[in-house]
Protein backbone atom coordinates (compact mmCIF):
# COMPACT_ATOMS: atom_id res chain seq x y z
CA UNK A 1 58.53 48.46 -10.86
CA UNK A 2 55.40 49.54 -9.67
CA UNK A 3 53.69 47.52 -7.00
CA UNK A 4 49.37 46.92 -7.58
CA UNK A 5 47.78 48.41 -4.60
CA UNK A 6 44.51 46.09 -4.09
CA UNK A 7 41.23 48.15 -4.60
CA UNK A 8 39.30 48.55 -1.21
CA UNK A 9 35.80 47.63 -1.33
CA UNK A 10 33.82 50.51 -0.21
CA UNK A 11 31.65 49.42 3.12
CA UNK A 12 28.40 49.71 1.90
CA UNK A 13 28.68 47.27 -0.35
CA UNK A 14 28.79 44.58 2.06
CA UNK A 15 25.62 45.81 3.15
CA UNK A 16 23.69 44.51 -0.18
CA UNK A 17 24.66 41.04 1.00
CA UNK A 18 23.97 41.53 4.89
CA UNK A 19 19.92 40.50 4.02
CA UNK A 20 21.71 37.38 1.91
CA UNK A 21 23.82 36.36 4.47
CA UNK A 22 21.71 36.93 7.20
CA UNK A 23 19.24 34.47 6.12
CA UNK A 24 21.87 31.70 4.88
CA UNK A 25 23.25 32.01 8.01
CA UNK A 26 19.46 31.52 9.86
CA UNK A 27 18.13 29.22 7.25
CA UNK A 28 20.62 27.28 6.07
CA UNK A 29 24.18 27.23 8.52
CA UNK A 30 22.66 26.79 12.03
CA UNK A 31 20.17 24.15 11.17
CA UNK A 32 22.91 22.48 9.76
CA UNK A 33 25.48 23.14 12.90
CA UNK A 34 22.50 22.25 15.08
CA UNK A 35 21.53 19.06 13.00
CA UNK A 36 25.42 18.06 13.44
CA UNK A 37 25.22 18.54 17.09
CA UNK A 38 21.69 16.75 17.58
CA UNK A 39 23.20 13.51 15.83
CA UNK A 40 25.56 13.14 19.15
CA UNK A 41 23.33 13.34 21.01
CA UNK A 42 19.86 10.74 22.00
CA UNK A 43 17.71 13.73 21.67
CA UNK A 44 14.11 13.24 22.75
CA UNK A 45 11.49 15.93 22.51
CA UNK A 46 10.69 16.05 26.24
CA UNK A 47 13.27 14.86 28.76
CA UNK A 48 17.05 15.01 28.80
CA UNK A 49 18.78 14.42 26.41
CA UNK A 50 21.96 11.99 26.26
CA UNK A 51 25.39 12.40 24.17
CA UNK A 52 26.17 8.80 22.83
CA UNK A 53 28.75 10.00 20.48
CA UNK A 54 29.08 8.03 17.41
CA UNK A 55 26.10 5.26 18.61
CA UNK A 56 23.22 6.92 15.81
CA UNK A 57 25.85 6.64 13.44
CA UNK A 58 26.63 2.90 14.42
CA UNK A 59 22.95 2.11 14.97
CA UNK A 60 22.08 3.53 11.53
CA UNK A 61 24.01 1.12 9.27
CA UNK A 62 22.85 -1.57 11.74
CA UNK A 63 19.21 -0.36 9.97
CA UNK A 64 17.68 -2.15 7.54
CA UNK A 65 14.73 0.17 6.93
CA UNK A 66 16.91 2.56 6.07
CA UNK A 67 19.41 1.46 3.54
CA UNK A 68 15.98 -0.32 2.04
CA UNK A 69 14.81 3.56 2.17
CA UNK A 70 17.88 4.74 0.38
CA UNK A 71 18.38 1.98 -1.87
CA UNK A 72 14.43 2.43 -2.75
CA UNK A 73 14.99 6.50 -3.21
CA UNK A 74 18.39 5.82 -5.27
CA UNK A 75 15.87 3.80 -7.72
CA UNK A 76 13.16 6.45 -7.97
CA UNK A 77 15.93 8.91 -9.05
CA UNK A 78 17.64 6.60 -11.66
CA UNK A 79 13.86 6.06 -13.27
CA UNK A 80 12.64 9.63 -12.71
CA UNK A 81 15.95 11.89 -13.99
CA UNK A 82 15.88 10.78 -17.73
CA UNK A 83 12.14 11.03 -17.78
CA UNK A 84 12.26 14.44 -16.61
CA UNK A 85 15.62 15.08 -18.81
CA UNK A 86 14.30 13.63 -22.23
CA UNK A 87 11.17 15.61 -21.57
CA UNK A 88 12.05 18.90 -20.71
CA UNK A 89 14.71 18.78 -23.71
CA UNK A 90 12.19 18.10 -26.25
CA UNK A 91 9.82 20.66 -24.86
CA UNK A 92 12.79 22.75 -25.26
CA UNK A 93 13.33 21.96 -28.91
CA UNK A 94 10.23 22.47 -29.94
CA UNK A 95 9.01 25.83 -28.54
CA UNK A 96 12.67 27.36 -28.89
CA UNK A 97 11.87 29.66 -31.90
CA UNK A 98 9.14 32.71 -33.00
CA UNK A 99 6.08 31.17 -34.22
CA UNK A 100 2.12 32.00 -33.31
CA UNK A 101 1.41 30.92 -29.84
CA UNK A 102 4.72 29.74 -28.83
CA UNK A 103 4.32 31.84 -25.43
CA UNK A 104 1.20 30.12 -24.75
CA UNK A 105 3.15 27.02 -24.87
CA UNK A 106 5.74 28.04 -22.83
CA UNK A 107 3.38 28.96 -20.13
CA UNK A 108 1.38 25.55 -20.56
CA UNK A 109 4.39 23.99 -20.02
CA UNK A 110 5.34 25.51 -17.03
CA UNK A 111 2.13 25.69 -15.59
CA UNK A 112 2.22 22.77 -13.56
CA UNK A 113 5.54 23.41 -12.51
CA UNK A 114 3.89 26.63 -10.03
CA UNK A 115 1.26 24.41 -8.28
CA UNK A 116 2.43 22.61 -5.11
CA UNK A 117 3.61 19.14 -4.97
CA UNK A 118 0.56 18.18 -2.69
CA UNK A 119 -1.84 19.61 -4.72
CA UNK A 120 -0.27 17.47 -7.92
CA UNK A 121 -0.64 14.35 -5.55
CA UNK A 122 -3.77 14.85 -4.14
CA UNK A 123 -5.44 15.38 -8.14
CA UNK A 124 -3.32 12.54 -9.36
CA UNK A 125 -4.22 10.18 -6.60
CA UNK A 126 -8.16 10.70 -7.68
CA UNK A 127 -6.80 10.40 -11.53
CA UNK A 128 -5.15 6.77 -10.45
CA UNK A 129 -8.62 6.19 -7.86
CA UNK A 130 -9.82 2.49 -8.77
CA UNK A 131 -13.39 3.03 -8.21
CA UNK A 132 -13.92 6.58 -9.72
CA UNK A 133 -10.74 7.54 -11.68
CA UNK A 134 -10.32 8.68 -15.12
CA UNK A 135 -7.44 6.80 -15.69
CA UNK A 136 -9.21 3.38 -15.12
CA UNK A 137 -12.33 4.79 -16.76
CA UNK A 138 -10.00 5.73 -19.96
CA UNK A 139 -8.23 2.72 -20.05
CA UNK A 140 -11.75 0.06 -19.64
CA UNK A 141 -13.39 2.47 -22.13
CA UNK A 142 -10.65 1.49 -24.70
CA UNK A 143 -10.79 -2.07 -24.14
CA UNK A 144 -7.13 -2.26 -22.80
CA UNK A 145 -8.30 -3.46 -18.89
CA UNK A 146 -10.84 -5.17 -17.81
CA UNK A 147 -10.67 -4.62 -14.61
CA UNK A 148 -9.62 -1.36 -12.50
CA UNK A 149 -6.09 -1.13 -11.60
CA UNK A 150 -4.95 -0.95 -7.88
CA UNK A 151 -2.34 1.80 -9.06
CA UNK A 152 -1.09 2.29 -4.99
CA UNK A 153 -1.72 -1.12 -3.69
CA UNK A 154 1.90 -2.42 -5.35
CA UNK A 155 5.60 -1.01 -5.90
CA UNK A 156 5.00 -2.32 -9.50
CA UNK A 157 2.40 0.11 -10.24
CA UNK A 158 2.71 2.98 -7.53
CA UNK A 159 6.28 3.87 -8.62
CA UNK A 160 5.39 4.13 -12.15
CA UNK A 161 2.81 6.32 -11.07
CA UNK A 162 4.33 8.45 -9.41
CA UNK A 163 6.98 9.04 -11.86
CA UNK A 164 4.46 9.96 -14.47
CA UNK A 165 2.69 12.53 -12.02
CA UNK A 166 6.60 14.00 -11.51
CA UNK A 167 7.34 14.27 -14.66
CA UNK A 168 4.46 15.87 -15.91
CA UNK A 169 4.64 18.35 -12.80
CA UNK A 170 8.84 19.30 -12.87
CA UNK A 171 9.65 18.71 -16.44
CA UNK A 172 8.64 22.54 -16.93
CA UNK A 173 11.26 23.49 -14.37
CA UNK A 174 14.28 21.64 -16.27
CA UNK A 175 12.57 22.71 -19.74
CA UNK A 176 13.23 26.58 -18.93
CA UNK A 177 16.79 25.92 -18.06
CA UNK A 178 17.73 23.78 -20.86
CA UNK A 179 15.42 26.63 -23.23
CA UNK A 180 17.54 29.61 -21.48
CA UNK A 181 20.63 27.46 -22.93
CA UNK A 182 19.24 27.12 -26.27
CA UNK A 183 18.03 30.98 -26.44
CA UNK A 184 21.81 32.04 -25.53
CA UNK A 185 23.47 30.63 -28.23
CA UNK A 186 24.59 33.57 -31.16
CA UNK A 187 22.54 33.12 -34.17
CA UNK A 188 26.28 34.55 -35.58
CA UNK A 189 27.90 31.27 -35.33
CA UNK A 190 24.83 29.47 -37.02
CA UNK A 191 25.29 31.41 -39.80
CA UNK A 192 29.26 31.13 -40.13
CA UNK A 193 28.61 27.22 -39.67
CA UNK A 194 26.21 27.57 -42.78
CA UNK A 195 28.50 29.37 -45.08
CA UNK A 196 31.18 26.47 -43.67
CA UNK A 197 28.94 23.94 -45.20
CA UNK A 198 27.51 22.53 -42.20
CA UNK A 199 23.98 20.95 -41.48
CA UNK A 200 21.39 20.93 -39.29
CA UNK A 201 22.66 18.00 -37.82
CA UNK A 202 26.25 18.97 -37.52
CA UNK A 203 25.11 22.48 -36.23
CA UNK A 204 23.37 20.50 -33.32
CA UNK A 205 25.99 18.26 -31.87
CA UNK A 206 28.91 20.33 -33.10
CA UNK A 207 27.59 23.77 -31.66
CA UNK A 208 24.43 23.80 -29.77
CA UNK A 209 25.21 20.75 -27.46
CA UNK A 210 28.88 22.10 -26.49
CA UNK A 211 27.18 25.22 -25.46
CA UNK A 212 24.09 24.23 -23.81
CA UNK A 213 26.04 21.25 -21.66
CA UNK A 214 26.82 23.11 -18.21
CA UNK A 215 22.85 24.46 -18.63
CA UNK A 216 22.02 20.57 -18.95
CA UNK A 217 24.30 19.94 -16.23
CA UNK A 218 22.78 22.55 -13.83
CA UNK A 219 19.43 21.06 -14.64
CA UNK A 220 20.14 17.39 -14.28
CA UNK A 221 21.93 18.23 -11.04
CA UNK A 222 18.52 20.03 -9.86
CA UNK A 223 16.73 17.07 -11.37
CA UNK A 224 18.47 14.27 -8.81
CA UNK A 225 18.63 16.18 -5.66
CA UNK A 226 15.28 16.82 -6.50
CA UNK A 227 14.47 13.07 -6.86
CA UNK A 228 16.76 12.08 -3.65
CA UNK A 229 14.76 14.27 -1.31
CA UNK A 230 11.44 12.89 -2.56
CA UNK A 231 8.89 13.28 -0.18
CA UNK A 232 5.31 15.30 -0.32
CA UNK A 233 4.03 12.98 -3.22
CA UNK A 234 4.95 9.52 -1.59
CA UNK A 235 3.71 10.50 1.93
CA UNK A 236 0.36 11.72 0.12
CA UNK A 237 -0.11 9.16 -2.65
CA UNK A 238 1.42 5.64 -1.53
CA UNK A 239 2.19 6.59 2.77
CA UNK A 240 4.98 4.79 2.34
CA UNK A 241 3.35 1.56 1.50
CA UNK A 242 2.55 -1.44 0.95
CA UNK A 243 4.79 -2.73 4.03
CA UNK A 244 7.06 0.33 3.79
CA UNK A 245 8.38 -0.42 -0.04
CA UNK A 246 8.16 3.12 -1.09
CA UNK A 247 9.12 4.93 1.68
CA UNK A 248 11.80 7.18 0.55
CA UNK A 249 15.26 8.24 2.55
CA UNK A 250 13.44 11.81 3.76
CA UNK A 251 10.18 10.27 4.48
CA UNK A 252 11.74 7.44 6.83
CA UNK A 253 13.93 10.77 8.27
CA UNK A 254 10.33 12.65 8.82
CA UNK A 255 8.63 9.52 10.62
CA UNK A 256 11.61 8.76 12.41
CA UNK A 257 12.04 12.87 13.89
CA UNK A 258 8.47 13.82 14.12
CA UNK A 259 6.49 10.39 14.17
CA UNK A 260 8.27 8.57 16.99
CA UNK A 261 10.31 11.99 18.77
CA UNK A 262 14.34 10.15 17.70
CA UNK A 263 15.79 13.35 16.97
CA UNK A 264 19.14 12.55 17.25
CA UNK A 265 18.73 9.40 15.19
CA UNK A 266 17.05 11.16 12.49
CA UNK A 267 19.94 13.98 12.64
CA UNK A 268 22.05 10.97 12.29
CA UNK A 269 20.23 10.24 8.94
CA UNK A 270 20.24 13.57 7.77
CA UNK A 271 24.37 13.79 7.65
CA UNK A 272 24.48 10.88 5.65
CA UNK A 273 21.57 12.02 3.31
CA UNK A 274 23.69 15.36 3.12
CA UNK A 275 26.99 13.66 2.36
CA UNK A 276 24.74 10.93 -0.05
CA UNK A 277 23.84 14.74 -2.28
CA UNK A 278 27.07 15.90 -1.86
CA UNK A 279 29.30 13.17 -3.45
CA UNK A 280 26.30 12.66 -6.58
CA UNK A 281 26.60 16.27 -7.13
CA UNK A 282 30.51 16.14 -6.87
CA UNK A 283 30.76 13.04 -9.50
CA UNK A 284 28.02 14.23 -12.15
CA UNK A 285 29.43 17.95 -11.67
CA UNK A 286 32.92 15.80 -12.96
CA UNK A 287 30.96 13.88 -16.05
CA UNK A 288 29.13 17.03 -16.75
CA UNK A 289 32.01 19.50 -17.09
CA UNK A 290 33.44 21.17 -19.92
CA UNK A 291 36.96 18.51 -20.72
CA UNK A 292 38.69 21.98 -22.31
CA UNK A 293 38.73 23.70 -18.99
């Protein structure tokens, strides 16, 4: 019997991954080894700094602020997700196919998808402005309000807000994912269905959803570690407020690192925010997969 020899990589192939690996390693590994360490440690910007072990981690589910910060981001994602989902998947349905103008479409759709999240908040915030926006203009023009609303003075109106603004900025991103899914399926096993006698309808669920699920996984995955690490449009359009009700998880990590110099603390938070995304990716990666494999 013959014994396989394993086929040696040649040598210069690692070197199309060296640039890769280089910057994972800069961007990505030592933060994260140096993030670890920090959270030991009571790390002030000037001044020595202290190793206290496991007392961050103690302190930090001692702090209310921050599970209200979690609990508050954990909310944001379970409102904004579907929004974005539903969206982008009927955006998906109807410009998948050859018709006039279907790549304008595509690129009106994904327009706001290229402009920064601060820009998005900065226009929306003067859309949602009380004394000169067009929203309350719009809406007292119609007859609906009489009075302008105070769209950022109140969780009950700031949060809706903001999901809106979201939704209409990233529901491009998840739209291209879930139309890549739709664009990949052979218009061969359409046609077989056909001759099989099956519908429209039967085509969808029974062919085009099996397919496309690990492409809707993938971009409902994006979607909530998108919506966990919330933070440009908050800090710009609500700062957190009123009396810290939307402050999301990263935004309390930001004011707590860079606003009042507890590095180690907000290290602290930054392991459990990592381990938070870890286990949601783990369990929808689990509802998400394909039960045949």
């Amino acid at each position: 019997m013959k014994r396989r020899h394993k086929k040696k990589i040649p040598l210069v192939s690692y070197l199309f991954i060296l640039p890769a690996l280089i910057l994972n390693l800069m961007f990505f590994v030592f933060p994260f080894l140096q993030s670890l360490l920090m959270s030991f440690y009571d790390w002030p910007v000037l001044g020595e700094k202290t190793f206290v072990f496991l007392d961050n981690y103690i302190k930090l589910f001692q702090d209310a602020q921050f599970w209200n910060s979690l609990l508050f981001t954990m909310k944001y994602a379970v409102f904004v997700t579907p929004c974005l989902f539903i969206l982008a998947f009927i955006l998906a349905l109807l410009i998948n196919g050859a018709f006039k103008g279907v790549n304008l479409f595509r690129s009106l759709y994904f327009a706001p998808v290229v402009i920064s999240m601060t820009c998005c908040s900065m226009v929306w915030l003067w859309i949602y402005n009380d004394l000169y926006g067009v929203l309350n203009y719009l809406l007292q023009t119609l007859g609906i309000i009489q009075d302008p609303i105070l769209w950022m003075n109140s969780a009950k109106t700031s949060l809706p807000a903001v999901i809106f603004m979201v939704t209409w900025k990233m529901s491009g991103f998840s739209m291209l994912i879930i139309l890549a899914a739709f664009q990949s399926v052979d218009e061969q096993i359409y046609e077989a269905a056909s001759v099989d006698g099956a519908n429209k309808v039967k085509q969808f669920f029974r062919i085009t959803l099996p397919i496309i699920k690990p492409h809707a996984a993938l971009a409902l995955i994006l979607s909530v570690i998108g919506s966990v690490l919330a933070f440009e449009q908050f800090l710009i359009m609500t700062k957190g407020g009123p009396a810290q009700d939307t402050t999301t998880i990263v935004h309390y990590i930001y004011n707590t690192s860079f606003k009042y110099f507890k590095m180690g603390y907000g290290s602290a938070m930054t392991m459990i925010l990592l381990l938070v995304l870890g286990v949601l990716s783990y369990f929808e990666n689990k509802v998400l997969q394909d039960p045949t494999k």
